[in-house]
Protein backbone atom coordinates (compact mmCIF):
# COMPACT_ATOMS: atom_id res chain seq x y z
CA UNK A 1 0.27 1.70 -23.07
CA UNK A 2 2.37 4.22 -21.59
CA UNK A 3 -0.58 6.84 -21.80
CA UNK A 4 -2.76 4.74 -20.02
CA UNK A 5 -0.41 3.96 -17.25
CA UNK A 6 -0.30 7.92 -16.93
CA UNK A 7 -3.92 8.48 -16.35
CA UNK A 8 -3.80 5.75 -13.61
CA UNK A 9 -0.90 7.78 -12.20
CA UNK A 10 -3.06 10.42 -12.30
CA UNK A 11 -5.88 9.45 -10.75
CA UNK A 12 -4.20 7.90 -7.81
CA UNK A 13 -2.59 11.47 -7.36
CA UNK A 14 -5.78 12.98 -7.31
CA UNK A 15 -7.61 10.42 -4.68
CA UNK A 16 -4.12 10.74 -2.50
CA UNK A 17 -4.73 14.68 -2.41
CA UNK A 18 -8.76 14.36 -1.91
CA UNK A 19 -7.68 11.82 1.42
CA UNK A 20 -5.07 14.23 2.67
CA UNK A 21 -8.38 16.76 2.63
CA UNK A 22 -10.25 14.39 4.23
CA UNK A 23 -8.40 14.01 6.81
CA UNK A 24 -8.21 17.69 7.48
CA UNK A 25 -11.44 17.80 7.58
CA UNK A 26 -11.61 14.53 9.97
CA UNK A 27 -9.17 16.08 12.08
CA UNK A 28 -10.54 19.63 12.08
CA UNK A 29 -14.18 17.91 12.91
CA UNK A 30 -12.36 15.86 16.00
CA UNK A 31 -11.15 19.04 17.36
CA UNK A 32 -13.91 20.88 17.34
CA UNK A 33 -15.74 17.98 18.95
CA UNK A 34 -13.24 17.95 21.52
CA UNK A 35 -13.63 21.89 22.47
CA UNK A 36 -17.48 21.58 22.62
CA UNK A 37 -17.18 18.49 24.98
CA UNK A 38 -14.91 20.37 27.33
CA UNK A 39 -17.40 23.20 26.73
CA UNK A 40 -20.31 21.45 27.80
CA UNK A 41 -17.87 19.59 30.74
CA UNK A 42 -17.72 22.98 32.01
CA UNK A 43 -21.43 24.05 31.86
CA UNK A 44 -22.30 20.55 33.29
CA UNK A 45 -19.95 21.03 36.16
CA UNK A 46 -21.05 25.08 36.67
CA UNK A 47 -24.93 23.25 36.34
CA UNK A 48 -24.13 21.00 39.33
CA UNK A 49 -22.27 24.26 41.24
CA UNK A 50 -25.93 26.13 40.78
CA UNK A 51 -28.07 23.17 41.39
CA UNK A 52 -25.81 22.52 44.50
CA UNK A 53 -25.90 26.39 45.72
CA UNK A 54 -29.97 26.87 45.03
CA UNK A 55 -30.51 22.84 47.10
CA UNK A 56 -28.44 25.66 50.00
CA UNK A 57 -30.65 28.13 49.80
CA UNK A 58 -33.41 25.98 50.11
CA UNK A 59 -31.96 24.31 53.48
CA UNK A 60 -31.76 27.88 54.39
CA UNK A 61 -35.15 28.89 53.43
CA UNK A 62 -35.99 25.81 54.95
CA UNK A 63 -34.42 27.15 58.22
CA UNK A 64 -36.32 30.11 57.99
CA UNK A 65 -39.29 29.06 57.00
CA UNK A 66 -39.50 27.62 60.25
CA UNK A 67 -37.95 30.42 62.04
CA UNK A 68 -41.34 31.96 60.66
CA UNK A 69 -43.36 29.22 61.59
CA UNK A 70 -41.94 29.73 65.32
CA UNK A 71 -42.60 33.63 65.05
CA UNK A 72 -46.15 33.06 63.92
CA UNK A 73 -47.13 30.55 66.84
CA UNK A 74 -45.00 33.39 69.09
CA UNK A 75 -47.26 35.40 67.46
CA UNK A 76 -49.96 33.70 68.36
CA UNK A 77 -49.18 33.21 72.05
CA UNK A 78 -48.70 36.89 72.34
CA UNK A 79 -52.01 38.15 70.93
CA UNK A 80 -53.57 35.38 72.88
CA UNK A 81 -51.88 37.62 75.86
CA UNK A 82 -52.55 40.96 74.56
CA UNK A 83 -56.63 39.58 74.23
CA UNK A 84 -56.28 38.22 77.98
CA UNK A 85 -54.85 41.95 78.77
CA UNK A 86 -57.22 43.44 76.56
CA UNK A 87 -59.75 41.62 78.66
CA UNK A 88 -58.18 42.54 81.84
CA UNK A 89 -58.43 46.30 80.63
CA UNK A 90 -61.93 45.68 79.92
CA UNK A 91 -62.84 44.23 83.22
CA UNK A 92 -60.86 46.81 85.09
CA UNK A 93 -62.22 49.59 83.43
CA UNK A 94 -65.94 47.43 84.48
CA UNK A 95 -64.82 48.10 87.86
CA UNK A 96 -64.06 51.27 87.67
CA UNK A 97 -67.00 51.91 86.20
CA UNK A 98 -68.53 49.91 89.30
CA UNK A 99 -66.62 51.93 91.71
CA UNK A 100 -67.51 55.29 90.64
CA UNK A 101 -71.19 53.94 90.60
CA UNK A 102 -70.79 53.05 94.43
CA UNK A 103 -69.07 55.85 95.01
CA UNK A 104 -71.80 57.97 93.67
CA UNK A 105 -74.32 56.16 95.84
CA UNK A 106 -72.27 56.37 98.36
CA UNK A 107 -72.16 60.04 98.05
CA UNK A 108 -75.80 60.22 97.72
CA UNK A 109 -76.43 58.40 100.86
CA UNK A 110 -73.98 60.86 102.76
CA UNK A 111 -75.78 64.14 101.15
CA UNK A 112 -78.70 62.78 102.58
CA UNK A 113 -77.69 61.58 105.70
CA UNK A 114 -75.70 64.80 106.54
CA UNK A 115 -78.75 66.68 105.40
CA UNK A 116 -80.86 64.96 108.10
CA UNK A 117 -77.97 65.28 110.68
CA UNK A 118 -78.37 69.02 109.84
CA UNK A 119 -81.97 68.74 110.30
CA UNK A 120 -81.73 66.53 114.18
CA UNK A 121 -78.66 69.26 115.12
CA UNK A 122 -81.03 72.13 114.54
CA UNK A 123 -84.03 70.49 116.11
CA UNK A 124 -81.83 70.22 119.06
CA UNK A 125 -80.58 73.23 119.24
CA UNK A 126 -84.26 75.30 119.16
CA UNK A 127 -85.48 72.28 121.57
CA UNK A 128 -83.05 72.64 124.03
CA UNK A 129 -81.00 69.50 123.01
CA UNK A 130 -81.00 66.97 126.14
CA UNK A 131 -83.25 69.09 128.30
CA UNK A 132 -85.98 68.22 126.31
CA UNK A 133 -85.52 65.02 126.52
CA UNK A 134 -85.52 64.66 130.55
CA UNK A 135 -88.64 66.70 129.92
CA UNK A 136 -90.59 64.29 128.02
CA UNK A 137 -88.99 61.41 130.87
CA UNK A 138 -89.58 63.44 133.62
CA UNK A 139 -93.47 64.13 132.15
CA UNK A 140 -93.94 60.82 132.55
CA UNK A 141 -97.94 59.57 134.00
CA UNK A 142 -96.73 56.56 135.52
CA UNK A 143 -93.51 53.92 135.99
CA UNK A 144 -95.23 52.22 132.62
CA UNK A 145 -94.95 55.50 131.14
CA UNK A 146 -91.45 56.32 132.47
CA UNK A 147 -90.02 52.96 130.66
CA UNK A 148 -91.34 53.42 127.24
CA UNK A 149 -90.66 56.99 127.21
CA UNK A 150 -86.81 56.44 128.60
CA UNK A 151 -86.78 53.50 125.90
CA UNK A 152 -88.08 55.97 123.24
CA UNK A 153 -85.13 58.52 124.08
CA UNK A 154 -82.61 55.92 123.90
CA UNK A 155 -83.83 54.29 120.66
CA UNK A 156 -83.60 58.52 119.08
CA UNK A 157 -80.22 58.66 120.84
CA UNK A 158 -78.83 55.10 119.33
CA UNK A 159 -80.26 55.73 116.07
CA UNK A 160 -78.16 59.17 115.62
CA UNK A 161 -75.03 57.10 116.75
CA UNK A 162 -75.58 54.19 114.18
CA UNK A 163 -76.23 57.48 111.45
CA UNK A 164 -73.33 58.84 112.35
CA UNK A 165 -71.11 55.76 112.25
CA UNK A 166 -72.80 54.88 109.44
CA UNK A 167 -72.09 58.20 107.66
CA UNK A 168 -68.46 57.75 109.00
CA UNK A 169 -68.19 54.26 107.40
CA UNK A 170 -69.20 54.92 103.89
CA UNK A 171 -67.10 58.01 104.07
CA UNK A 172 -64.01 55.57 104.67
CA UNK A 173 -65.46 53.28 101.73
CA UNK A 174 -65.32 55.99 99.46
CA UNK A 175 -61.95 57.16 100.02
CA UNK A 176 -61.18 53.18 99.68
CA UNK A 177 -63.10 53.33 96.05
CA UNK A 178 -61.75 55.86 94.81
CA UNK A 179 -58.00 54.85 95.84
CA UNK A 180 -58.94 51.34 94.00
CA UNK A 181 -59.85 53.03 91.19
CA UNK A 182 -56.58 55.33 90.71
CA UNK A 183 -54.65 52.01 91.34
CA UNK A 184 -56.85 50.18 88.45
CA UNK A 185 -56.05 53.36 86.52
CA UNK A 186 -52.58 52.76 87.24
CA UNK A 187 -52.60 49.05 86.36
CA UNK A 188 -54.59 49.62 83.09
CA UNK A 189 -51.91 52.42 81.49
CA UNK A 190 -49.06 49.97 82.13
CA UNK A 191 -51.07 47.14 80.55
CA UNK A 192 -51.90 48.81 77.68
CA UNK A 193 -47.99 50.04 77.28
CA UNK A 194 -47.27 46.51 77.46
CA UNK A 195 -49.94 44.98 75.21
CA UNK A 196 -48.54 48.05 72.79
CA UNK A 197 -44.74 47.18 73.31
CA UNK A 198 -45.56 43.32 72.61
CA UNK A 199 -47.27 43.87 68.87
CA UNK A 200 -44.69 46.12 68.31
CA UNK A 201 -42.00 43.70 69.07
CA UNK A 202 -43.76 41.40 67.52
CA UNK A 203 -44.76 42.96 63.69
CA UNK A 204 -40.72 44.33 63.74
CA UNK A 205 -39.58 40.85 63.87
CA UNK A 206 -42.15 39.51 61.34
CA UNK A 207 -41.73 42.22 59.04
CA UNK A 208 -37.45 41.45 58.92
CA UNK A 209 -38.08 38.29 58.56
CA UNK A 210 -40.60 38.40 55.61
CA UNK A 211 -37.87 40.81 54.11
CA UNK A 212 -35.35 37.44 54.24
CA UNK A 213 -37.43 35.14 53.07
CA UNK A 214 -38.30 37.61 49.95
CA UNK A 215 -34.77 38.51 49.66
CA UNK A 216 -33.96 34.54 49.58
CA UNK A 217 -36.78 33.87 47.33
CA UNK A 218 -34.66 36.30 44.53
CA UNK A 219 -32.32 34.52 44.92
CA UNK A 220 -33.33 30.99 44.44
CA UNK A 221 -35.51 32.64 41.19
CA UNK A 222 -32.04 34.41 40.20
CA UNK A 223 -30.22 30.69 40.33
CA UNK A 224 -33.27 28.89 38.74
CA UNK A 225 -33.20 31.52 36.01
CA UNK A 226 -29.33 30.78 35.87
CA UNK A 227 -29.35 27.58 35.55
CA UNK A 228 -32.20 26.88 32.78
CA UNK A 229 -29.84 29.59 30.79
CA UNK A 230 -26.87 26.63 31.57
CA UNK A 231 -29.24 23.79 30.51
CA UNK A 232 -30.59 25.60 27.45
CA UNK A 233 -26.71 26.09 26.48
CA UNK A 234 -25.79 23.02 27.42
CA UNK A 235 -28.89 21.63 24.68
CA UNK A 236 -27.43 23.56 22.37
CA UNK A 237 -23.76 22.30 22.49
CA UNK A 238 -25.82 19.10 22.76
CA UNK A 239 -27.00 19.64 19.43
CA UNK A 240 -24.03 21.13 18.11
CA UNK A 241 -22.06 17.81 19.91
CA UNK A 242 -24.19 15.50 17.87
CA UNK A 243 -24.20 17.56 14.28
CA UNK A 244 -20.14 17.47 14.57
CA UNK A 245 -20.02 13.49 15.47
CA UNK A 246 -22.18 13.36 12.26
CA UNK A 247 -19.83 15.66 10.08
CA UNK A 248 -17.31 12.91 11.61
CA UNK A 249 -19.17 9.45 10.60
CA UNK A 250 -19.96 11.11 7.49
CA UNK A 251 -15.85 11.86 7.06
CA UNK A 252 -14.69 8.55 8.05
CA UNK A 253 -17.06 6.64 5.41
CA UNK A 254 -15.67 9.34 3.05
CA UNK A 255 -12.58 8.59 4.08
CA UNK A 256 -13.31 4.58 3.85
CA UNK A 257 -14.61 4.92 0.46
CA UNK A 258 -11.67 6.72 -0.57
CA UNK A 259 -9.06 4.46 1.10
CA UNK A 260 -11.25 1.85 -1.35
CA UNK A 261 -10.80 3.59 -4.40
CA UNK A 262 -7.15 3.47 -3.89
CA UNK A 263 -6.56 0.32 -2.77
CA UNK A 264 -8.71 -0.33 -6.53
CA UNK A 265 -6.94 1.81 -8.20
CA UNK A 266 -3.57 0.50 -6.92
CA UNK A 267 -4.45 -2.55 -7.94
CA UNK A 268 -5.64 -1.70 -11.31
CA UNK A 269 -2.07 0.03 -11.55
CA UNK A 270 -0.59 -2.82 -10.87
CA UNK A 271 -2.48 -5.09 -12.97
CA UNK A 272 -2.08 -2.61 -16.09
CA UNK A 273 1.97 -2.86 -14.89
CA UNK A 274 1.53 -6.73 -15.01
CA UNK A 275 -0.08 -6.89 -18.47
CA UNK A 276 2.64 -3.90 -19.70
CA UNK A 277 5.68 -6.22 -18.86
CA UNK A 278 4.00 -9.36 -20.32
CA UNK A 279 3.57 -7.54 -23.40
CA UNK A 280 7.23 -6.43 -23.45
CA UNK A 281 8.46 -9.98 -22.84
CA UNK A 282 6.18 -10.99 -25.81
CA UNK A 283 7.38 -8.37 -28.74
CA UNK A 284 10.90 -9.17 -27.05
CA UNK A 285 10.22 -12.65 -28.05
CA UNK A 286 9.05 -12.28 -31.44
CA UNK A 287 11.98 -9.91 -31.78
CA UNK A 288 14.36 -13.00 -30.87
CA UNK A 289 12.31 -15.76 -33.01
CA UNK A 290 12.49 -13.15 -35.62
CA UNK A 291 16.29 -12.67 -35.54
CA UNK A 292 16.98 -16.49 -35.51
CA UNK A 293 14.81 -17.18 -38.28
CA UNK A 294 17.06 -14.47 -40.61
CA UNK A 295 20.29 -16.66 -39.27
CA UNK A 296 18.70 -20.12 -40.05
CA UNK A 297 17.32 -19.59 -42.92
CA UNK A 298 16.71 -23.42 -43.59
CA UNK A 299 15.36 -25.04 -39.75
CA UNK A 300 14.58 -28.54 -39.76
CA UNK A 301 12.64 -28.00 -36.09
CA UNK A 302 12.02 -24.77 -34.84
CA UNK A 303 11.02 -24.50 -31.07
CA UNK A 304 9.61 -21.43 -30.12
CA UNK A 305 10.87 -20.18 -26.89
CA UNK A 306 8.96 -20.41 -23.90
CA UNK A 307 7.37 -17.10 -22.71
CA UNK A 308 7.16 -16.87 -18.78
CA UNK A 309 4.04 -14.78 -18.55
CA UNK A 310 4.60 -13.14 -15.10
CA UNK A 311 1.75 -14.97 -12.65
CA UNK A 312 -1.26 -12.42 -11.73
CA UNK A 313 -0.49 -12.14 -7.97
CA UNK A 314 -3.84 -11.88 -6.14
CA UNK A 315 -5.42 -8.28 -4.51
CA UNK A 316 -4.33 -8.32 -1.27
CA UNK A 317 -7.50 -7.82 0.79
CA UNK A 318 -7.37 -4.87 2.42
CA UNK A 319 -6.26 -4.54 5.91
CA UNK A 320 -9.31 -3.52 8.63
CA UNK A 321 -8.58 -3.44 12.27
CA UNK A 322 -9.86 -5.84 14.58
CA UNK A 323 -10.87 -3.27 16.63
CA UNK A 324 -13.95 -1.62 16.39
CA UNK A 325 -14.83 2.09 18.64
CA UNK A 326 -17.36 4.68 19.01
CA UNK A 327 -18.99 6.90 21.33
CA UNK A 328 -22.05 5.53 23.55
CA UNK A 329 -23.73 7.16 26.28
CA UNK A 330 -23.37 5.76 29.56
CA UNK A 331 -24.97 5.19 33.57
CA UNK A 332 -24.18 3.08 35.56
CA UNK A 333 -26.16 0.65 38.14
CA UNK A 334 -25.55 -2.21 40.63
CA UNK A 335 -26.58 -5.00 42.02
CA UNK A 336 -29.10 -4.03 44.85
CA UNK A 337 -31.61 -1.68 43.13
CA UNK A 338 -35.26 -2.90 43.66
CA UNK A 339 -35.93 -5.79 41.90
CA UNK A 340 -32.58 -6.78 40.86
CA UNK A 341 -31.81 -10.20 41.11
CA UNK A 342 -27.91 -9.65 40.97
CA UNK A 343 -27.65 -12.22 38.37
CA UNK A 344 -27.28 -10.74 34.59
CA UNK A 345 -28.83 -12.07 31.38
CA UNK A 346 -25.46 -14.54 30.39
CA UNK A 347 -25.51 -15.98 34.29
CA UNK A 348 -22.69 -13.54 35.98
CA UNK A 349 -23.65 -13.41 39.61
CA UNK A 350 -22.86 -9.91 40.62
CA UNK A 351 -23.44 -9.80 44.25
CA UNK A 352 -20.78 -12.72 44.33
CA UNK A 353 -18.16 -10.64 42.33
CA UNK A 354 -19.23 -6.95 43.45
CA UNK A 355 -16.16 -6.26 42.16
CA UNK A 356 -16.36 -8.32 38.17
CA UNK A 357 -16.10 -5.12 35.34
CA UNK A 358 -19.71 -6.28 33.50
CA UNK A 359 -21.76 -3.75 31.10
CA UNK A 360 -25.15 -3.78 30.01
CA UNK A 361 -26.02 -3.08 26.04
CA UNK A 362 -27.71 -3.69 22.86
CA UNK A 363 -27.03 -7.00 21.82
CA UNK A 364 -27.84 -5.12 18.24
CA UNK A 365 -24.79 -2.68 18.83
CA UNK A 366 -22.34 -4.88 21.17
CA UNK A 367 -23.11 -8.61 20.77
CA UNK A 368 -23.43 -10.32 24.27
CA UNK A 369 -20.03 -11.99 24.92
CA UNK A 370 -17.79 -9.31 24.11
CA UNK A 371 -14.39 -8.41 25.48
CA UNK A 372 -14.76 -4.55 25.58
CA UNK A 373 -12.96 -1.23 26.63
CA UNK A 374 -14.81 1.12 28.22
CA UNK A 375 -13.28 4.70 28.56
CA UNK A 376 -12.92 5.68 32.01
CA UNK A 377 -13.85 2.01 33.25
CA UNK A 378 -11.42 -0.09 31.86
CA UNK A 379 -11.76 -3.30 29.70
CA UNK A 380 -14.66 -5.31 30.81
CA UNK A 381 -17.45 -8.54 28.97
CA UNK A 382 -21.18 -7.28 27.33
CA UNK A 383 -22.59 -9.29 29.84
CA UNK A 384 -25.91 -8.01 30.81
CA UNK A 385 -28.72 -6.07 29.02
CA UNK A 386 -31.46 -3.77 30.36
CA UNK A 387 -35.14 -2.66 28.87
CA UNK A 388 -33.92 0.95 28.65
CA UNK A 389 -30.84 -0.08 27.29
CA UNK A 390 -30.69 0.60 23.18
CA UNK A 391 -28.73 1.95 20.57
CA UNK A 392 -25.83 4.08 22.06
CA UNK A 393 -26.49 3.27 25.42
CA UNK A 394 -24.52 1.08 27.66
CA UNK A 395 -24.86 0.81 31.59
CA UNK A 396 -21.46 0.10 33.49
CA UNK A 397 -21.91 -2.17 36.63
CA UNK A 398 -20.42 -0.64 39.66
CA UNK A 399 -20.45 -2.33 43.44
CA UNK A 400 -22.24 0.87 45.70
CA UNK A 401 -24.86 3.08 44.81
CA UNK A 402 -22.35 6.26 45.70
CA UNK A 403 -20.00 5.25 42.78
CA UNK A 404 -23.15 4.69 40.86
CA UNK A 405 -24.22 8.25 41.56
CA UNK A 406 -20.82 9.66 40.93
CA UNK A 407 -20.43 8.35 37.63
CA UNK A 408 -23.61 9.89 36.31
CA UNK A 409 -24.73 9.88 33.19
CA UNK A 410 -21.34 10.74 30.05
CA UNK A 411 -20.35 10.19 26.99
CA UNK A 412 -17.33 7.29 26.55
CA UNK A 413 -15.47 6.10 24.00
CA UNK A 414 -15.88 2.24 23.48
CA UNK A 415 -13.63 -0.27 21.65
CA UNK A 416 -14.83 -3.44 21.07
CA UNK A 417 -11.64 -5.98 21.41
């Protein structure tokens, strides 16, 4: 008897030291946990820092993407100027062209005309000039005579005059030409420098531009680059999160079965105890009966003493906490999204109590009804339940879309009361 109460000894010894590594384990698991959760806290919050900084550079390429825009329709305006110079230029350098033709004729006629001046002066000059021409008036047959040969003289004498005036006048008309023309020249060198100076202007500021814009456009391809390296370690903590909560589960049920064994055990021990000190009370009695019947040796009634077998007390069933918790992932929502009614699936007007503390679940996981404690929200009812609610999932009911938005999308610890 004594042997066996040993080995139970024993074996309670041994499930006491395999708990206490348990729970080293348990502990060393919940640590761990804990370091990649503030881990992936900080990749999550240096996520948000590059998604904020690339939404900047956007708002700046944004800025200068229409700074561009206003360049390229100032571009615009200005060739449409440098192709009304360039057509200026041409049509100036038509009249030049034009001018230097008139002025050629213009020359022509005077050659000629100063040639046949030539010509009149010397036919004056061997004729006797004037005296001649009182000659051929003077030689006159009759009055008749006189008058058309006076007229004839006078239409020789006005047509040198109108020659001569006319030689005079395209003389000035020249000189007038060909001044035009060195102003045209004039206008045309300084319209060009401008037309010039304008595309210059123009190409310098679109080139340092385009060099921004690339320059920016690294940048945001540096930050995207930056943050999928951030999201791909923040998957794998994610994984690494989720393997560690299942090292956990799978340590607490260890831990559960074990607590079982030795609440069995115990009470195996104390059973074996039990049935140990009946069966000393017993020989103890037979000892006594024994001992009276060598001291009586003739009994006229013998009444054998009355064992009190100790009463079995009953297992005590073990002890579980009311409380029940474990980790869900959580969003949050409110009351005016499209096509909310405001009223959840047990009845609980929202948009009358913006301010009631109401979740969303899996009936399967938290039954509808329950008095809950929500990390990070306080204790509130499973009062509502959502199609892309399941499993793990809750959704925490907030009053405005802003506290909605800042409490995102975490992981909370959740104790049903």
């Amino acid at each position: 008897m004594r042997k066996k109460i040993t080995i139970v000894t024993l074996i309670a010894s041994l499930l006491f030291i395999q708990g206490t590594f348990h729970l080293q384990v348990h502990a060393s698991g919940k640590g761990n946990l804990e370091e990649i959760q503030q881990e992936r806290k900080e990749i999550q919050n240096n996520l948000l820092a590059g998604e904020q900084k690339i939404n900047e550079l956007y708002d700046d390429m944004k800025a200068l993407n229409e700074e561009v825009n206003r360049l390229d329709d100032l571009l615009q305006e200005k060739e449409a100027k440098v192709e009304e110079i360039t057509y200026e230029i041409e049509t100036t350098k038509e009249e030049i062209y034009t001018l230097q033709a008139e002025i050629d004729r213009l020359n022509a006629s005077i050659e000629e005309r100063f040639d046949l001046l030539k010509t009149r002066a010397s036919s004056y000059q061997k004729s006797g000039g004037l005296i001649n021409y009182i000659e051929v008036i003077f030689d006159s047959q009759s009055f008749g005579d006189f008058i058309s040969r006076v007229t004839a003289v006078n239409q020789v004498m006005d047509s040198d005059a109108m020659l001569m005036e006319q030689l005079e006048a395209d003389m000035e008309l020249v000189e007038a030409h060909q001044h035009s023309t060195l102003e045209k020249l004039n206008d045309l060198d300084q319209m060009h420098e401008a037309q010039e100076a304008e595309r210059a202007q123009i190409e310098q500021e679109k080139q340092q531009q385009e060099t921004v814009k690339a320059s920016l456009n690294d940048k945001r391809q540096e930050l995207v680059a930056y943050v999928e390296q951030l999201e791909g370690e923040d998957t794998r903590l994610k994984t690494m999160e989720d393997t560690v909560k299942k090292e956990i589960a799978a340590a607490e049920a260890a831990e559960r079965e074990r607590q079982e064994e030795i609440k069995l055990a115990a009470a195996e021990k104390a059973k074996q105890e039990e049935q140990a000190q009946a069966a000393v009370v017993k020989t103890k009695s037979v000892e006594k009966k024994e001992e009276q019947k060598e001291s009586k040796p003739v009994q006229v009634k013998k009444e054998e003493p009355a064992v009190n077998k100790p009463e079995s007390k009953p297992t005590p069933k073990p002890s579980e906490s009311d409380d029940k918790s474990f980790t869900v992932t959580s969003t949050a929502y409110t009351a005016d999204c499209n096509g909310c009614s405001g009223v959840t699936s047990t009845g609980i007007d929202l948009k009358a109590n913006p301010n009631a503390k109401v979740i969303a679940v899996d009936p399967s996981v938290i039954p509808l009804g329950s008095i809950v404690h929500v990390e990070g929200y306080g204790h509130a009812i499973a009062g509502d339940t959502g199609s892309a609610i399941r499993g793990n999932k809750i959704d925490v009911f907030v009053p405005t879309q802003k506290q909605a938005t800042s409490w995102g999308v975490r992981t909370v610890k959740v104790t049903i009361q």
